[in-house]
Structure formats: C-alpha cells, structure tokens
Protein backbone atom coordinates (compact mmCIF):
# COMPACT_ATOMS: atom_id res chain seq x y z
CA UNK A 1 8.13 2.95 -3.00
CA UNK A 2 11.55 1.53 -3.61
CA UNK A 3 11.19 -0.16 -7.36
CA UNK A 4 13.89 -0.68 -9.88
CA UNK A 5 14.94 2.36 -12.02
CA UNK A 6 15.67 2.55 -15.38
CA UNK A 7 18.21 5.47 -14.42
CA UNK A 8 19.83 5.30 -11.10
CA UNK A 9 19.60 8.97 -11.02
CA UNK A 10 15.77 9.69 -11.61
CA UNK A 11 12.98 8.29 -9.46
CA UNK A 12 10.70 9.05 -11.67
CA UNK A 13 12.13 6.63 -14.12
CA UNK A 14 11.36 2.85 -13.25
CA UNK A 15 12.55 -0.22 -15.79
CA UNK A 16 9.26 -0.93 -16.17
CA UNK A 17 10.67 -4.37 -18.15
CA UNK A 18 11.67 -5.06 -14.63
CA UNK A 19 8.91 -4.14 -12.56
CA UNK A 20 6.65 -6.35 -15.05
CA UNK A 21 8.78 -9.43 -14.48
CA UNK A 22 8.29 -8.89 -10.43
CA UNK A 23 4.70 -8.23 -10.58
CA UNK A 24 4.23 -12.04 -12.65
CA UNK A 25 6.50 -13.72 -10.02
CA UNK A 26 4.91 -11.99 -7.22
CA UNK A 27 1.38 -13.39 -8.59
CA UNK A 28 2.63 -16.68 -9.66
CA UNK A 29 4.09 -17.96 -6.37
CA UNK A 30 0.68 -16.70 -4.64
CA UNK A 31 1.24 -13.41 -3.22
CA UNK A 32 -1.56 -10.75 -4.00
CA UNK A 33 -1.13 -7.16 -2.10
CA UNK A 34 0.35 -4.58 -3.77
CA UNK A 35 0.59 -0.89 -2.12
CA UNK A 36 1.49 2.29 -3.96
CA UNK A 37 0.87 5.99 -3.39
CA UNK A 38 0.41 9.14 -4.79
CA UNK A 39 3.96 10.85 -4.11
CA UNK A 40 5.65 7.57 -4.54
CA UNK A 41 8.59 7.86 -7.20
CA UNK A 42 7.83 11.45 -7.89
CA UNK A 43 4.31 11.21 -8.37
CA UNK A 44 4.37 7.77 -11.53
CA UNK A 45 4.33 5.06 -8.90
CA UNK A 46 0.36 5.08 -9.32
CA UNK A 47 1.00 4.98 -13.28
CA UNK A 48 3.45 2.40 -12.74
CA UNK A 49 1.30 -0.25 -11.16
CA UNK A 50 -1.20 0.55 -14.00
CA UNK A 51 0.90 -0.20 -16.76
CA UNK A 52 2.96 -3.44 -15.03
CA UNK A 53 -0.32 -4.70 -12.91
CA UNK A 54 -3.99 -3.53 -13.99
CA UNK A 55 -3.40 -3.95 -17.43
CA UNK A 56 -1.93 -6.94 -17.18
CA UNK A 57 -4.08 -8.89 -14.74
CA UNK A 58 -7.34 -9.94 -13.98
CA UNK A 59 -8.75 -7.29 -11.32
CA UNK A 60 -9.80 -9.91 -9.02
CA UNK A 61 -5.83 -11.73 -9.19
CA UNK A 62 -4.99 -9.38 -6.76
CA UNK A 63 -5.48 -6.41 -3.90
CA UNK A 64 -4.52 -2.84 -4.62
CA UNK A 65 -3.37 -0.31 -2.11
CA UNK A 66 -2.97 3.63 -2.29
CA UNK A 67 -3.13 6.35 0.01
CA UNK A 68 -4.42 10.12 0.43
CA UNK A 69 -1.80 12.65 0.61
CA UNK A 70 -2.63 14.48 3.71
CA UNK A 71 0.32 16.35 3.60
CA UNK A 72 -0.98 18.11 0.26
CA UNK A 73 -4.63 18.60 1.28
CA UNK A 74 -4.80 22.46 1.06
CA UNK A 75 -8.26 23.30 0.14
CA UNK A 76 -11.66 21.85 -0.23
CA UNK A 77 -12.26 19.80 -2.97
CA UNK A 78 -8.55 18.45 -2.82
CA UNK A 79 -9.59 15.45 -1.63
CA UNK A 80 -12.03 14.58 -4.48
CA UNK A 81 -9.70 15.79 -7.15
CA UNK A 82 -6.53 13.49 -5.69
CA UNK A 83 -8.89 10.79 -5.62
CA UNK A 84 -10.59 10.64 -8.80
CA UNK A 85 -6.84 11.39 -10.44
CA UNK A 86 -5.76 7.97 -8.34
CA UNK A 87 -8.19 6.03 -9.51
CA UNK A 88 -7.54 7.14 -12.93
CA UNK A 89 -3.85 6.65 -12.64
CA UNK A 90 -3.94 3.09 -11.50
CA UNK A 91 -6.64 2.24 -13.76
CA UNK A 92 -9.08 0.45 -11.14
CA UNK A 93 -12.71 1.52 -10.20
CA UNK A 94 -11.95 0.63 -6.99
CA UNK A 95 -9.13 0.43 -4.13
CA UNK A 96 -9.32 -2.90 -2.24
CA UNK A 97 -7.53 -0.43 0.98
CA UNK A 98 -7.54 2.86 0.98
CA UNK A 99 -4.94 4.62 3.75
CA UNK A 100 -4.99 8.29 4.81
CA UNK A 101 -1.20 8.66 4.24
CA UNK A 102 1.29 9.29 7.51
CA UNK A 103 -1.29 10.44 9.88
CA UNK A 104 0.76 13.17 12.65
CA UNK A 105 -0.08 15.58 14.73
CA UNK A 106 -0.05 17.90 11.99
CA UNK A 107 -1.42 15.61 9.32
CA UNK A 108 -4.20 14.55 11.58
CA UNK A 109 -5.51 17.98 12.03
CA UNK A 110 -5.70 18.27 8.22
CA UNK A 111 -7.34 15.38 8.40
CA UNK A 112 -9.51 16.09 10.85
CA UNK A 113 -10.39 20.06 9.50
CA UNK A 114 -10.99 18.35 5.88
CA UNK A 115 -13.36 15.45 7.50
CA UNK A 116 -10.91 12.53 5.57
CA UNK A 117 -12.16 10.10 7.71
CA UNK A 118 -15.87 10.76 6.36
CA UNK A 119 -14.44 11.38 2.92
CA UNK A 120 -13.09 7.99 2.87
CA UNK A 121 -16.54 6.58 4.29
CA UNK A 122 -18.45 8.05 1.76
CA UNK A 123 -15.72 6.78 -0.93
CA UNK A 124 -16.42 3.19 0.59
CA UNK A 125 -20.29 3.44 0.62
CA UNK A 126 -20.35 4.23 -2.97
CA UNK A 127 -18.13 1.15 -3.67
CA UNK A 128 -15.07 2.53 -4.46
CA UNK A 129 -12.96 1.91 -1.26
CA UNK A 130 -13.37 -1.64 0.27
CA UNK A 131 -11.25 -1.24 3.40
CA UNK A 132 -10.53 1.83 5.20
CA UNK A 133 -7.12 2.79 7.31
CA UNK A 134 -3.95 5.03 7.76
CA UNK A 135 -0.67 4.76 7.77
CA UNK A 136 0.81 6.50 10.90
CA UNK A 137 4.34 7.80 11.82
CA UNK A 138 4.16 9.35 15.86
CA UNK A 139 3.68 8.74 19.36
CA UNK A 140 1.35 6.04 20.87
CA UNK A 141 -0.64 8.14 22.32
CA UNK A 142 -1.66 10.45 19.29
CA UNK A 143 -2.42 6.93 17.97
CA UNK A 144 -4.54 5.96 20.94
CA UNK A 145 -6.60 9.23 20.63
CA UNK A 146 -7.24 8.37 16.51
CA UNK A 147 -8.52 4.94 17.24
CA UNK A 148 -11.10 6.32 19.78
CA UNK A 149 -12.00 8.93 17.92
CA UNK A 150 -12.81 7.03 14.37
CA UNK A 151 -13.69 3.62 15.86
CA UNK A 152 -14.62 2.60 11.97
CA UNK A 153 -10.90 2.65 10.82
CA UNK A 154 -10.52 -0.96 9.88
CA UNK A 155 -6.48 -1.64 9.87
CA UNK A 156 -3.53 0.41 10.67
CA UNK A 157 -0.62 0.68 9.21
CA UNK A 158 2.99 1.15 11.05
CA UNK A 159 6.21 0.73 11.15
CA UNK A 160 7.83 -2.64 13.10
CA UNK A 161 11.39 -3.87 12.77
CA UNK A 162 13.01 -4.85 15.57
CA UNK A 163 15.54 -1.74 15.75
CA UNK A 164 13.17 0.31 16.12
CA UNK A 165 11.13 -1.84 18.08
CA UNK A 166 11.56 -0.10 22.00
CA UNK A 167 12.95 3.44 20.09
CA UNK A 168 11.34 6.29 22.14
CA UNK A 169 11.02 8.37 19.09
CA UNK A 170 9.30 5.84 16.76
CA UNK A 171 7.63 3.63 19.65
CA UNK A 172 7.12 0.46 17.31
CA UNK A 173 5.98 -1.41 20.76
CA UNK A 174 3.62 0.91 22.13
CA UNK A 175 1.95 1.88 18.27
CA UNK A 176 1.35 -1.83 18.12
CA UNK A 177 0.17 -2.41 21.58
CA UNK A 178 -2.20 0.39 20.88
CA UNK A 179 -3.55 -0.99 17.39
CA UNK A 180 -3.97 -4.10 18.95
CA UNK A 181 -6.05 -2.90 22.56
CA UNK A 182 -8.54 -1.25 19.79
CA UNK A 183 -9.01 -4.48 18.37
CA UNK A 184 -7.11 -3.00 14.44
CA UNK A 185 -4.88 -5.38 12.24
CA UNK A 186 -1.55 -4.32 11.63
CA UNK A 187 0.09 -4.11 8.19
CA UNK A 188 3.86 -3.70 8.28
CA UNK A 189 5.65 -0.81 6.88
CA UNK A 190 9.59 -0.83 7.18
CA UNK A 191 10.23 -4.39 8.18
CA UNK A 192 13.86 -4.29 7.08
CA UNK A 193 14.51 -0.60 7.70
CA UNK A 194 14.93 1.15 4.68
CA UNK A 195 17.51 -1.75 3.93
CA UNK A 196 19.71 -1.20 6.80
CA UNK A 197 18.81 -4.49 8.30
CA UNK A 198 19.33 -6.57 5.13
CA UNK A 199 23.10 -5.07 4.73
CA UNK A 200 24.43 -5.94 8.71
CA UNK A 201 27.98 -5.39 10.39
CA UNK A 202 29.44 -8.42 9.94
CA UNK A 203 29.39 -10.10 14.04
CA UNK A 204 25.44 -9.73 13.28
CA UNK A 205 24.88 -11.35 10.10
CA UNK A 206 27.52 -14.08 10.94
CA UNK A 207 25.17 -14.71 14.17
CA UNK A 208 22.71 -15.25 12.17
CA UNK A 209 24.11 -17.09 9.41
CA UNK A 210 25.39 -19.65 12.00
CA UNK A 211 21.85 -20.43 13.12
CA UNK A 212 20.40 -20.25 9.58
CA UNK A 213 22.88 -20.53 7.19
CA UNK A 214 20.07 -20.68 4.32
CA UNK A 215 18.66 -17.39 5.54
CA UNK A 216 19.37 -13.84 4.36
CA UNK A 217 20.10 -11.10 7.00
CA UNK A 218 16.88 -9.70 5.08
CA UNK A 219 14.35 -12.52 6.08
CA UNK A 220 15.01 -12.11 9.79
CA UNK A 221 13.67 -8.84 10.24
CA UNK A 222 10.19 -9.80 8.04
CA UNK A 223 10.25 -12.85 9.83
CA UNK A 224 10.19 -10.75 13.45
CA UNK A 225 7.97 -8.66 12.20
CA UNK A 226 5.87 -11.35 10.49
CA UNK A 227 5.91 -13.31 13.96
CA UNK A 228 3.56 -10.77 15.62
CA UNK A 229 0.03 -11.34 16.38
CA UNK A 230 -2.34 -9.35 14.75
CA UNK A 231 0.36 -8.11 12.15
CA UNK A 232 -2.35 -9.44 8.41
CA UNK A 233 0.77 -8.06 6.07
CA UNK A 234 4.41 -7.45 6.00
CA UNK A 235 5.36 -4.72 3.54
CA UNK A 236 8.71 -4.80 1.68
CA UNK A 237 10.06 -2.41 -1.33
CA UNK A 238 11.62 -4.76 -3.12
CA UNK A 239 13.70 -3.12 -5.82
CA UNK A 240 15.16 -6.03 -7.86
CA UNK A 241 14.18 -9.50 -8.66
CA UNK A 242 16.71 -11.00 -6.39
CA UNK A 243 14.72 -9.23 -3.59
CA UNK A 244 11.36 -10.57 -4.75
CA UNK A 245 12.84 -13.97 -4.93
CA UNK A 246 14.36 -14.07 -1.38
CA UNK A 247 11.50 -12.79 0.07
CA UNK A 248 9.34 -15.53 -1.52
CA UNK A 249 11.22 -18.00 -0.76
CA UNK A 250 10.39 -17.77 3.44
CA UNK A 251 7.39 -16.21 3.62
CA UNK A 252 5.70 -18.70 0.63
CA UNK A 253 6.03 -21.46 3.81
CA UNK A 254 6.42 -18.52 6.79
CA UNK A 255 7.45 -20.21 10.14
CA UNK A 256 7.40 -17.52 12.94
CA UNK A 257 10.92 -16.88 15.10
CA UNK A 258 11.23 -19.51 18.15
CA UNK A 259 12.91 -18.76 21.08
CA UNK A 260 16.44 -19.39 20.34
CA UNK A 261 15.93 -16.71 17.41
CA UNK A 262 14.25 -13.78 19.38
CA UNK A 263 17.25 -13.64 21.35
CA UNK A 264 19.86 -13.78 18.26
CA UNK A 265 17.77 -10.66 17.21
CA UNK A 266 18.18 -8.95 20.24
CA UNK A 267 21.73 -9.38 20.71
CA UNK A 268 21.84 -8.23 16.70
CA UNK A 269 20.11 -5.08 18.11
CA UNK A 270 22.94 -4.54 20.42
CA UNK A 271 25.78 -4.91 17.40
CA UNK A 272 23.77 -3.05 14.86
CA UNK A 273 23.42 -0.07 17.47
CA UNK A 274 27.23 0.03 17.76
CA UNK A 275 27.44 0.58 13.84
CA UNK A 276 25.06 2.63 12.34
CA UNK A 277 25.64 6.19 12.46
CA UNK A 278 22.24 7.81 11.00
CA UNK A 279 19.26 5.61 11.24
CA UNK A 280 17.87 6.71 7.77
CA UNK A 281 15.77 4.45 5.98
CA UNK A 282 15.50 6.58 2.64
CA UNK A 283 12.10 6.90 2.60
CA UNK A 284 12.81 10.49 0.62
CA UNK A 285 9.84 12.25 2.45
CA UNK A 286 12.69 14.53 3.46
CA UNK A 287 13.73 15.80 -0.09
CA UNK A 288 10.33 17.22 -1.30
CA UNK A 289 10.45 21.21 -0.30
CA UNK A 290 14.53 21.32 0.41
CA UNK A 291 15.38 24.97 -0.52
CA UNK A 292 18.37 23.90 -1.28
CA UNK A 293 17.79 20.91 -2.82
CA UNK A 294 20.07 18.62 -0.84
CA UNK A 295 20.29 14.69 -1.28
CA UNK A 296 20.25 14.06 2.46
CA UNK A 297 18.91 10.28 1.94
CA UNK A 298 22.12 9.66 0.09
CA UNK A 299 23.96 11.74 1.66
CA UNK A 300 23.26 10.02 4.88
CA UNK A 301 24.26 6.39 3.28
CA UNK A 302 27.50 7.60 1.93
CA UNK A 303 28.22 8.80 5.48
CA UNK A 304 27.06 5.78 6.94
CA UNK A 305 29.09 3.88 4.13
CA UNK A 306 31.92 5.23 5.97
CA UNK A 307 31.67 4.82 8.93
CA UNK A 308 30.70 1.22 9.25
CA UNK A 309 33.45 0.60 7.00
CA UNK A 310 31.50 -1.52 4.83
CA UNK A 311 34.32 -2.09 2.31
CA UNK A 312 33.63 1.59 1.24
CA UNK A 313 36.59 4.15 2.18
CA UNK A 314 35.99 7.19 2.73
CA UNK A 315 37.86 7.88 -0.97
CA UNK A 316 35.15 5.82 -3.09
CA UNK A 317 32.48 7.82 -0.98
CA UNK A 318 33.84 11.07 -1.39
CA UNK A 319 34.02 10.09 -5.36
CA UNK A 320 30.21 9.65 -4.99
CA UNK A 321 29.51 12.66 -3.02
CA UNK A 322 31.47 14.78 -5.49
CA UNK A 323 28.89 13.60 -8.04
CA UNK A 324 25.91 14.37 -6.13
CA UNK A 325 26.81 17.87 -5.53
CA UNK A 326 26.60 18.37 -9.21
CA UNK A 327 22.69 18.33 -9.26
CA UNK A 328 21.88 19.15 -5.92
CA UNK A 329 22.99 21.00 -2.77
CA UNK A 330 26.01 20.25 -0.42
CA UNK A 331 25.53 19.00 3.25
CA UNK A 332 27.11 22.59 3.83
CA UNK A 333 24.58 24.18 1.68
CA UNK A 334 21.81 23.10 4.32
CA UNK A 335 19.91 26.46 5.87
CA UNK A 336 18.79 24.91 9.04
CA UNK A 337 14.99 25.57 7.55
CA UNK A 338 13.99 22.39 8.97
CA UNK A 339 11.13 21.51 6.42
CA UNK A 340 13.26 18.03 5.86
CA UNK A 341 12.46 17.52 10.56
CA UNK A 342 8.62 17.81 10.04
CA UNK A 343 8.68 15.44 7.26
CA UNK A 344 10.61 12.67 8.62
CA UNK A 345 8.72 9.74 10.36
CA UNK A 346 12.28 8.72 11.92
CA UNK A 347 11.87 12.05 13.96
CA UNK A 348 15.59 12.18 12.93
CA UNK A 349 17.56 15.67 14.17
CA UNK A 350 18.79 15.69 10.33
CA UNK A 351 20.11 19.26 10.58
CA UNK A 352 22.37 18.17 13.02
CA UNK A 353 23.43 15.29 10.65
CA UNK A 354 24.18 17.27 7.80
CA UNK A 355 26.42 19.21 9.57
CA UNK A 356 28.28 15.79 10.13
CA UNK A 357 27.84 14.84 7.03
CA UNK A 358 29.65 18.41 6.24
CA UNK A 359 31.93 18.01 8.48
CA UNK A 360 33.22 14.81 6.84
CA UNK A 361 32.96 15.15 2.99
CA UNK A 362 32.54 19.11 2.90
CA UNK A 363 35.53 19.89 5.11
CA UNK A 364 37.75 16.37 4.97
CA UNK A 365 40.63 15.82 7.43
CA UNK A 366 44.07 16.86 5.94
C-alpha cells in the first residue's frame, strides 16, 4: 500500500530496484506475509509483488495476501473476472488469504447481494484460496452481525493503534472485542497510523525515548498493537529500507509492552491529541472518484505540517501546496459531493476539513 516510488509524484510508479531489495531482507531475517490488493498503487501493486516476489522466490518461502474489491463489484461475473485477473497479476495459482476488501454497511450489502462470502468458499474448495477473511472499516456492531452471519470467516482484519484505540468513530476496542468473542484472529491494519505515530510532537517521543532510548517512536505503536491477544499479524507499509530495517529489528525478538509502557502510551495519547489537527492516515481511498480531483491526503499533511509546527512554516507548505494545485484541484475547488466521506474508513468529516485547509493556504492571513 505505501511502497517506495520511483517518482514521488505517481503512485503508479514504484522503484521496483527498491522494493526488490526489501522483499530479500524481509525474507532473509525470517518474516514471510506479504499483503497487496487490487486498487493498491493505482491498480500495479498486484504486478508489483509479481515482479519483486513470485518471480523471485520459491512459492512456498512465503504467504501472499490480496483482497476483493467490493467497492467495484457492479455486476455478476465481476467477481470471477477480478479474481482470475489477480491471480494472473501476482503470478500465483493460489492466495495463501484471501480478504473481501473494507467490508461496510454499504460494502457488505454488495457483498452480501453478490454471495462473496460463497464466492470465496467455492474459490477455497477448488484450492485456490487457503484462508478466508475481510478486512473491515465500521462499527462493532455491523461487525458482530458479519461474524454470526458467516461463522466460516477464518480471520479478520482491522485497524488497532492505540489513537484510535477507544475512538467512537473507528471503535478499535469494541471491533477487537468482537473478533475475539467469535473466536477470529486478528491481523493488524494501521498499527502506526498512516505514519502519524512514527513522526510524534516532541513531549511524546521524548517520553518515550527516555524509557527506550534504542526504540523508534514507530516500534511503540506495533509493539501495542503486537501486545494483544489474538492479534496472528501486525501490518506495516513500509516505504523505504530504513523502515523495513527498524521494524525488523523489534519484532525479529518481539517482547510485548509491560506495565510501565502501557501507561507512557496512554499519556502519549493525551499529547498526540493536543497536536494533530486531521487524523488522516493517507490511505488515498478518498482520491478515487474526486470530481474535482483534489489531493486531500496531502493536502491534509501539509495542513497538519503546519500546525504542529513540525519545523515546517507555513511558507515551505504553502510552496508545496502551490505545486499541488498544478495537477489537481484546490481545497477551494472541493463541491461538497461527498464521494471522498463514504470512502473513508476514518469516518473523517473531510468536507469540513477542506474548507480549513482553504481557509489556510487558499485564503492566507495578510
């Protein structure tokens, strides 16, 4: 989701010299799970991990992940089509897990009018799917009603960090408390939150630092997450070696947070919630359909730039704003359509946002 790019500029583009050297290191220091997707850097992520993993590796050095786009399921036969071009793409004959993608109220009843769940199944029996799940971005209680209803769902997938851990909107706690009272293992999505909790305001990360002076701001939020029972994987999009290689270097010999740390991380929830201005975590589901083709993901971290003060004026920002708005649309460009609010698994008002954001770079003070 988050790989290195050749060109800052295009997703689409990913140094695949890069990706190749991360993928050996990965393997070499014993780490094996690798998840992708279909509408993962504009559609090549799947062709990615061919070229830097399948065809470089033995198919049994390591476990593949993909999902089904339920968001572009629009008639019958969809589902067979997407699938066969996955499997294609990546090169395999098989997916080791197989995840209908961001299950919601609305996804689910696509899912649910399309029969996914018995797709998938039938995928499975013929020996092409080895372990079935979803990934799944609502409340707790939607969540609760999936796992009754398709009992053979074998993991779950969810987002845990420990901002978002007691958020109403995203309800880490009660999504986990549910996948674990139906008995489903959890895999990890957004440990470090988009990257906001590798990059902290500076009271945090010193707190931490004094504790652990030998551990990034980065590891304490994979560690929280890592430190939960029933949690069998920890996702991170690690987007440059230096990433791969911090990561390694904890969770190769993983000790889970003790006492004295769960409470540094709480207080850290109390500074970062001072600080951060737009809880984006760039996940880009936001961008695909804009009318007005706005870069609200980076939009959003300029603004945030700013207001945390993270040795970023407002000056440098606007420079970088000013270059966005050559290729796409200005904060003050936004329609109030809203396409960018049903996409987004923060269940962020982002409308509202961009009129900050427009307020701020769009219409600076004198």
């Amino acid at each position: 989701m988050r790989l290195p790019l050749a060109d800052p500029s295009d997703f689409a583009k990913a140094d695949i010299a890069q990706v190749e050297k991360m993928v050996d290191t990965f393997l070499e220091r014993g780490f094996t799970y690798f998840d992708t997707a279909y509408m993962y850097h504009e559609f090549q992520s799947e062709k990615i991990m061919r070229q830097a993993l399948v065809e470089r590796h033995d198919r049994n050095a390591y476990t593949l992940a993909t999902k089904l786009p339920t968001m572009f399921l629009k008639a019958e036969g969809d589902q067979e089509r997407i699938f066969a071009e996955q499997l294609e793409k990546c090169g395999v004959e098989y997916f080791d897990y197989y995840l209908l993608h961001n299950l919601n109220v609305s996804n689910y009843r696509t899912v649910e009018r399309f029969d996914s769940f018995g797709f998938a199944a039938r995928m499975k029996a013929e020996g092409k799917i080895r372990r079935i799940g979803f990934s799944f971005h609502d409340k707790a209680e939607l969540l609760d009603e999936i796992l009754t209803a398709h009992p053979e769902t074998e993991f779950v997938q969810l987002q845990i960090n420990y901002m978002d851990w007691d958020n109403e909107s995203i309800q880490s706690r009660k999504c986990y408390e549910t996948a674990r009272r139906h008995g489903k293992p959890v895999i990890v999505m957004e440990p470090i939150k988009g990257g906001t909790l590798a990059q902290l305001p500076e009271e945090a990360e010193r707190m931490f630092r004094t504790l652990r002076p030998e551990l990034s701001p980065a590891s304490w939020a994979i560690r929280y997450a890592a430190s939960l029972d029933g949690v069998m994987m920890v996702l991170s999009g690690m987007s440059s070696q230096e990433q791969l290689d911090d990561n390694t270097s904890y969770m190769k010999h993983f000790e889970p947070l003790n006492a004295e740390e769960r409470a540094a991380v709480e207080k850290a929830v109390e500074i970062i919630n001072r600080s951060i201005a737009i809880p984006c975590t760039s996940c880009r589901y936001c961008v695909e359909g804009c009318p007005k083709q706005i870069a609200i993901p980076e939009y959003f971290a300029l603004y945030n730039n700013v207001t945390q003060s993270l040795n970023k004026g407002f000056l440098v920002q606007s420079v970088y704003y000013a270059n966005l708005t050559q290729n796409h649309g200005r904060a003050s460009d936004c329609i109030a359509c809203r396409k960018c609010e049903k996409s987004c698994p923060q269940h962020l008002p982002i409308v509202e946002h961009l009129r900050q954001v427009a307020q701020k770079f769009d219409q600076p003070e004198a």
